[in-house]
C-alpha atoms as a PDB file:
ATOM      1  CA  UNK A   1     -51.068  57.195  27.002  1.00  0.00           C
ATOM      2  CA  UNK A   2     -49.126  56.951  23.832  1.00  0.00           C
ATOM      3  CA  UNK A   3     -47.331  54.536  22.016  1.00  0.00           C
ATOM      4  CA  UNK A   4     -45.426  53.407  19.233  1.00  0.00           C
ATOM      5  CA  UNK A   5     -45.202  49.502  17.820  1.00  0.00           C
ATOM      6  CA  UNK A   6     -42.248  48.658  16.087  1.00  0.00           C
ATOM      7  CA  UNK A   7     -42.859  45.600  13.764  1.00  0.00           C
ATOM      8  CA  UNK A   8     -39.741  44.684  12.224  1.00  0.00           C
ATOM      9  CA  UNK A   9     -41.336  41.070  10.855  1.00  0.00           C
ATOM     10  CA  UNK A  10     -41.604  42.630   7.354  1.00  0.00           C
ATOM     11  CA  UNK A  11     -38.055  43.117   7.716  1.00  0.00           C
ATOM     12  CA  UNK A  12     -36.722  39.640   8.897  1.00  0.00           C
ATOM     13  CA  UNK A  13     -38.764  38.101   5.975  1.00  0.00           C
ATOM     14  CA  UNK A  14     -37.113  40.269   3.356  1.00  0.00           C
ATOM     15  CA  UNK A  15     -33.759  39.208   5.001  1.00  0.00           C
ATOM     16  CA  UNK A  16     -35.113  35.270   5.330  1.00  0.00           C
ATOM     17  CA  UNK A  17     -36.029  35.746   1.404  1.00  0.00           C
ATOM     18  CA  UNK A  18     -32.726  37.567   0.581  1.00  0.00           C
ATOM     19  CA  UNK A  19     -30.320  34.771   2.823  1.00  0.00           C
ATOM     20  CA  UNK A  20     -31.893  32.155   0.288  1.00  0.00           C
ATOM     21  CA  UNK A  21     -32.094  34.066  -2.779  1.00  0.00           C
ATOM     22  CA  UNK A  22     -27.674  34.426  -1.980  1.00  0.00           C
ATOM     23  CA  UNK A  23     -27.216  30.561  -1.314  1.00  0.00           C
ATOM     24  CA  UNK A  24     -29.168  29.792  -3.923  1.00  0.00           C
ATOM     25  CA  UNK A  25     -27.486  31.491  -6.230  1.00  0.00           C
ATOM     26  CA  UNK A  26     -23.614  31.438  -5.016  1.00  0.00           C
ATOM     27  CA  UNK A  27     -23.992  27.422  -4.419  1.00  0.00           C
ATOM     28  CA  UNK A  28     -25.163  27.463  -7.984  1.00  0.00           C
ATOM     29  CA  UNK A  29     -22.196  30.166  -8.854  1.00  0.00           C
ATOM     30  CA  UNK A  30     -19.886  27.597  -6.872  1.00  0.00           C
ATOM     31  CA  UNK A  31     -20.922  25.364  -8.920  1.00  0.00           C
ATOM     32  CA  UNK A  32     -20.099  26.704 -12.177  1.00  0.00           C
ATOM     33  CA  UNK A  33     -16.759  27.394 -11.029  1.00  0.00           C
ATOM     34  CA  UNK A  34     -15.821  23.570 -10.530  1.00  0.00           C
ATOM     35  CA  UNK A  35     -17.274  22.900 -13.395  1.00  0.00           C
ATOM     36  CA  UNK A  36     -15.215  25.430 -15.343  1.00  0.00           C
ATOM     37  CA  UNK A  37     -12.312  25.184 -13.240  1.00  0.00           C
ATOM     38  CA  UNK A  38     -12.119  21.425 -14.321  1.00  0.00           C
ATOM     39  CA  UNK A  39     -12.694  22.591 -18.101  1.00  0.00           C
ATOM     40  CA  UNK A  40      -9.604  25.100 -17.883  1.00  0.00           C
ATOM     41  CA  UNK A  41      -7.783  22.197 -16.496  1.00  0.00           C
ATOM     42  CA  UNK A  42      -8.621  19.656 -19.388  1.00  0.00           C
ATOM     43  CA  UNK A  43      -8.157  22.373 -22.292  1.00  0.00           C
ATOM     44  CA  UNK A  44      -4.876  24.442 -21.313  1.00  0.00           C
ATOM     45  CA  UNK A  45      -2.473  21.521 -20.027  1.00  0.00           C
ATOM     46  CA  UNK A  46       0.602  21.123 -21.937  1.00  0.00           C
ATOM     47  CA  UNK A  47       1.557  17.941 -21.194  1.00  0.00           C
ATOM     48  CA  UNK A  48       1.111  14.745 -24.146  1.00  0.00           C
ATOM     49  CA  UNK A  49      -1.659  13.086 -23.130  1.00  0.00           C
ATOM     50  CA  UNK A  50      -0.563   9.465 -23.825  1.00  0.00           C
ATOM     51  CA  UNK A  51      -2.597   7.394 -21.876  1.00  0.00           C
ATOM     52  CA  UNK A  52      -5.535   9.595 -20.849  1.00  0.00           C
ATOM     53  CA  UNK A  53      -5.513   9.107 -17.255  1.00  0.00           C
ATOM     54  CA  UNK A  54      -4.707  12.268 -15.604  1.00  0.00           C
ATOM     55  CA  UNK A  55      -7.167  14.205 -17.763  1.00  0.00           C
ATOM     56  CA  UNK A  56      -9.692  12.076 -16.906  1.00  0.00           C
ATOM     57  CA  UNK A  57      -9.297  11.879 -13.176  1.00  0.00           C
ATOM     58  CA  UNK A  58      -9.983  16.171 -13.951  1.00  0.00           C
ATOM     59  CA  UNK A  59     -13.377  17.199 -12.163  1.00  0.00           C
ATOM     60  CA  UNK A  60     -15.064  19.753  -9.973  1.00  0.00           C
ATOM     61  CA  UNK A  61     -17.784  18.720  -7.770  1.00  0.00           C
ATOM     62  CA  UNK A  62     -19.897  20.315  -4.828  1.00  0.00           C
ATOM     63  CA  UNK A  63     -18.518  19.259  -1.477  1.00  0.00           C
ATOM     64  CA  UNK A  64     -21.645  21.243   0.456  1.00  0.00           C
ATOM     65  CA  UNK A  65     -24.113  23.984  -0.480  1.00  0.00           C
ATOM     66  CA  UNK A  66     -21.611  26.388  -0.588  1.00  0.00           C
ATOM     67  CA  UNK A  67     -18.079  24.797  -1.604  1.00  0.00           C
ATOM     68  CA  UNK A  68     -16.759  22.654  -3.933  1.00  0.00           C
ATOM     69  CA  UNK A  69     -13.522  20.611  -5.329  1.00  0.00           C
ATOM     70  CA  UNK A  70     -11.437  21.093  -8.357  1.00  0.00           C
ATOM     71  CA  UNK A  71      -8.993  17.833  -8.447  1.00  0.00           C
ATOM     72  CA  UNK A  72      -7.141  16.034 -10.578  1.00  0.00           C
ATOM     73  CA  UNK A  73      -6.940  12.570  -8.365  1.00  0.00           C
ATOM     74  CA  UNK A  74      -4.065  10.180 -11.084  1.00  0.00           C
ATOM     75  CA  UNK A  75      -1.417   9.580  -8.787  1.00  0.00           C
ATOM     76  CA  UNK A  76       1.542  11.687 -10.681  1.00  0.00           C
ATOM     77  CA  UNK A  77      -0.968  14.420 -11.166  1.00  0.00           C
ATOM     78  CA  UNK A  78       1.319  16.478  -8.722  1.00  0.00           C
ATOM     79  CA  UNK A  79       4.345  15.208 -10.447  1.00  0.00           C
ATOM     80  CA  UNK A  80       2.672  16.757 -13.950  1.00  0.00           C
ATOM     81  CA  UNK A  81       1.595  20.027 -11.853  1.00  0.00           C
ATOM     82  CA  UNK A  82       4.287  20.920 -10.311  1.00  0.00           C
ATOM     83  CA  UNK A  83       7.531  19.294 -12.123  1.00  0.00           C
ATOM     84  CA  UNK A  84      10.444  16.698 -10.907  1.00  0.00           C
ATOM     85  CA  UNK A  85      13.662  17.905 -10.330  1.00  0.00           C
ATOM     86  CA  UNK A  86      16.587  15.861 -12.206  1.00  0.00           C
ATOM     87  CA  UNK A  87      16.995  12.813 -10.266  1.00  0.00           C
ATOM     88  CA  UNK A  88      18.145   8.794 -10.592  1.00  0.00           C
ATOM     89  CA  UNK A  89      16.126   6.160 -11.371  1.00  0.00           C
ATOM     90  CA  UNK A  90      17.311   2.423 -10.684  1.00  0.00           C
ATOM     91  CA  UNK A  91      16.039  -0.825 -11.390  1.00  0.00           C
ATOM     92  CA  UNK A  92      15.068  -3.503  -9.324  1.00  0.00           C
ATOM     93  CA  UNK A  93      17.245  -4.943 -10.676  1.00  0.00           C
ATOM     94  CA  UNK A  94      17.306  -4.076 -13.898  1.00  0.00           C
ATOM     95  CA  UNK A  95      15.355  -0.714 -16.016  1.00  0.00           C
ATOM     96  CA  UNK A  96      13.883  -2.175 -19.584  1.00  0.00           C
ATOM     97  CA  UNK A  97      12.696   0.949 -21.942  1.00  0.00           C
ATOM     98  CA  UNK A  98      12.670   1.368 -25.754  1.00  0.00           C
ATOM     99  CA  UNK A  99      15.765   2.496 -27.193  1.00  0.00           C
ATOM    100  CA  UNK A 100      15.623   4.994 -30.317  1.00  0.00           C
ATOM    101  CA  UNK A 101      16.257   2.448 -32.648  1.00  0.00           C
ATOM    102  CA  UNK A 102      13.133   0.216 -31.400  1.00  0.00           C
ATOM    103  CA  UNK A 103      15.215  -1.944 -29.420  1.00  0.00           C
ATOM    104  CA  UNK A 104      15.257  -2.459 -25.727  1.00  0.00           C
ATOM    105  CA  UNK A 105      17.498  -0.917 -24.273  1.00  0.00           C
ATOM    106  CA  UNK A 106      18.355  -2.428 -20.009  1.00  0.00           C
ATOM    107  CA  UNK A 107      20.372  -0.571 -17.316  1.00  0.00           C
ATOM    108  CA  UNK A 108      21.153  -0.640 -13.618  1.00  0.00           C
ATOM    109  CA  UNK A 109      20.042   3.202 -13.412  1.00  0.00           C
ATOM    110  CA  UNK A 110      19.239   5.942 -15.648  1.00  0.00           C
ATOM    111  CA  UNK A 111      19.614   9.660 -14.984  1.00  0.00           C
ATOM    112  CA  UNK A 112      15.961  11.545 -15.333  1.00  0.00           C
ATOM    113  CA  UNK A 113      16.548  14.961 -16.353  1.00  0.00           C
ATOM    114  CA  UNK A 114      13.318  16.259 -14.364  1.00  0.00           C
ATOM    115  CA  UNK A 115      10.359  17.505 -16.042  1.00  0.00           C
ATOM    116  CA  UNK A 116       9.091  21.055 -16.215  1.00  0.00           C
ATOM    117  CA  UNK A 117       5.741  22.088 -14.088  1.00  0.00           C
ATOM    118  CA  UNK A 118       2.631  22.523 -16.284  1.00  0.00           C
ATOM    119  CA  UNK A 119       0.366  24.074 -13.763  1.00  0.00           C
ATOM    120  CA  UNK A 120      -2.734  22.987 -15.212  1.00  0.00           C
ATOM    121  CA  UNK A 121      -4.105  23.217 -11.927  1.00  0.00           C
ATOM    122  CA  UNK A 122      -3.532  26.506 -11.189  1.00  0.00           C
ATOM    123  CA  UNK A 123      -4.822  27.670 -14.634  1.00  0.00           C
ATOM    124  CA  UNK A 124      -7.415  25.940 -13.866  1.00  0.00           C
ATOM    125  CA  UNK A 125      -8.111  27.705  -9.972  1.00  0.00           C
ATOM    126  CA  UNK A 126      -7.931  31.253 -12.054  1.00  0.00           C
ATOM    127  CA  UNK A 127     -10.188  30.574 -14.089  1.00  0.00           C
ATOM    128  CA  UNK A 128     -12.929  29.250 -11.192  1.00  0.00           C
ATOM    129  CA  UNK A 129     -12.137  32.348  -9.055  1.00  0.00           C
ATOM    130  CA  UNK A 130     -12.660  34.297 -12.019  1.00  0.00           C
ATOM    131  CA  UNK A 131     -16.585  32.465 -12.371  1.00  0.00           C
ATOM    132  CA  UNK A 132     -17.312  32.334  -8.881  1.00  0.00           C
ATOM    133  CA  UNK A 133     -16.609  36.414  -8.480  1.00  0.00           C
ATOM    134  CA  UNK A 134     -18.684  37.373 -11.218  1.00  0.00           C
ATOM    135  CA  UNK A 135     -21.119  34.755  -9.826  1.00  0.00           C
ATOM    136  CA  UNK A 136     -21.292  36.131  -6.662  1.00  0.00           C
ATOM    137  CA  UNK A 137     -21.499  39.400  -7.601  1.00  0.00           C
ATOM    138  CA  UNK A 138     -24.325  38.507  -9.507  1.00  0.00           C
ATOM    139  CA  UNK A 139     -26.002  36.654  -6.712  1.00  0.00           C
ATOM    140  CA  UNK A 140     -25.584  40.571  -4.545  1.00  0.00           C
ATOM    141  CA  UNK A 141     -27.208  42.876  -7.211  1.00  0.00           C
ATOM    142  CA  UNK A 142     -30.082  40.042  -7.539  1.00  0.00           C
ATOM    143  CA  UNK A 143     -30.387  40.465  -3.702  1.00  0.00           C
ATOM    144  CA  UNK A 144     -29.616  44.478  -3.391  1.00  0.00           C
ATOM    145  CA  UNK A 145     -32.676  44.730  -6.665  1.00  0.00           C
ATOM    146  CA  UNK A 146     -34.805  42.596  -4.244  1.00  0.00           C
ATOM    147  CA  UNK A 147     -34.342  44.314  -1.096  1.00  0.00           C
ATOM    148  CA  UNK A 148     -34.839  47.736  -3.064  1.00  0.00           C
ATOM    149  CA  UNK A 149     -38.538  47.060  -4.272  1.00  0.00           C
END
């Protein structure tokens, strides 16, 4: 009789060791992109920053291993992000606002002229897709230089 074994446990192991070495490496790539994405976000708006809020409610985080969240969580961030159209405003009863001269100046309604979009959040995914590609890519010639020793 004759026979040949076929062991392929070598093989699994490499491909255990190369699974992790990927994770590893793209959850820390992930990672990086928040982080960046949120940085992008912070530096390229064009909005005045009067009050601080919506730049500081700016952050990337890890949801899981593998994904994370770019946000900016201040209640007009969408408002900022992607504009207003013109629209009326009325008071309850009555609007109160500074007038150019100082002065307060009341009315029943004003008319808003709308604001333009800023799109400091989708600067801001750009630049995190940009990260997490080369971070990936990264993370496969790690794991193709492993696998070819």
């Amino acid at each position: 009789m004759w026979s040949i074994e076929i062991d392929t446990s070598e093989l699994v192991a490499m491909a255990q060791e190369a699974d992790r070495l990927l994770r590893r490496e793209t959850g820390r790539a992930v990672a990086r992109a928040c982080d960046a994405g949120a940085d992008e976000a912070k530096r390229s708006h064009k909005f005045q920053n009067r009050t601080g809020e919506l730049e500081g409610s700016m952050r990337g985080r890890l949801t899981g291993d593998l994904s994370g969240l770019i946000e900016a969580t201040a209640s007009h961030a969408s408002f900022v992000e992607d504009g207003t159209p013109p629209h009326v405003i009325e008071g309850n009863p009555l609007l109160a606002f500074p007038g150019r001269d100082g002065r307060t100046v009341f009315a029943r309604k004003v008319n808003h002229p709308g604001t333009r979009a800023d799109h400091f959040m989708q600067r801001a995914e750009a630049r995190a897709e940009g990260v997490l590609q080369a971070g990936v890519e990264t993370a496969a010639e790690e794991v193709a230089r492993m696998l070819s020793k």
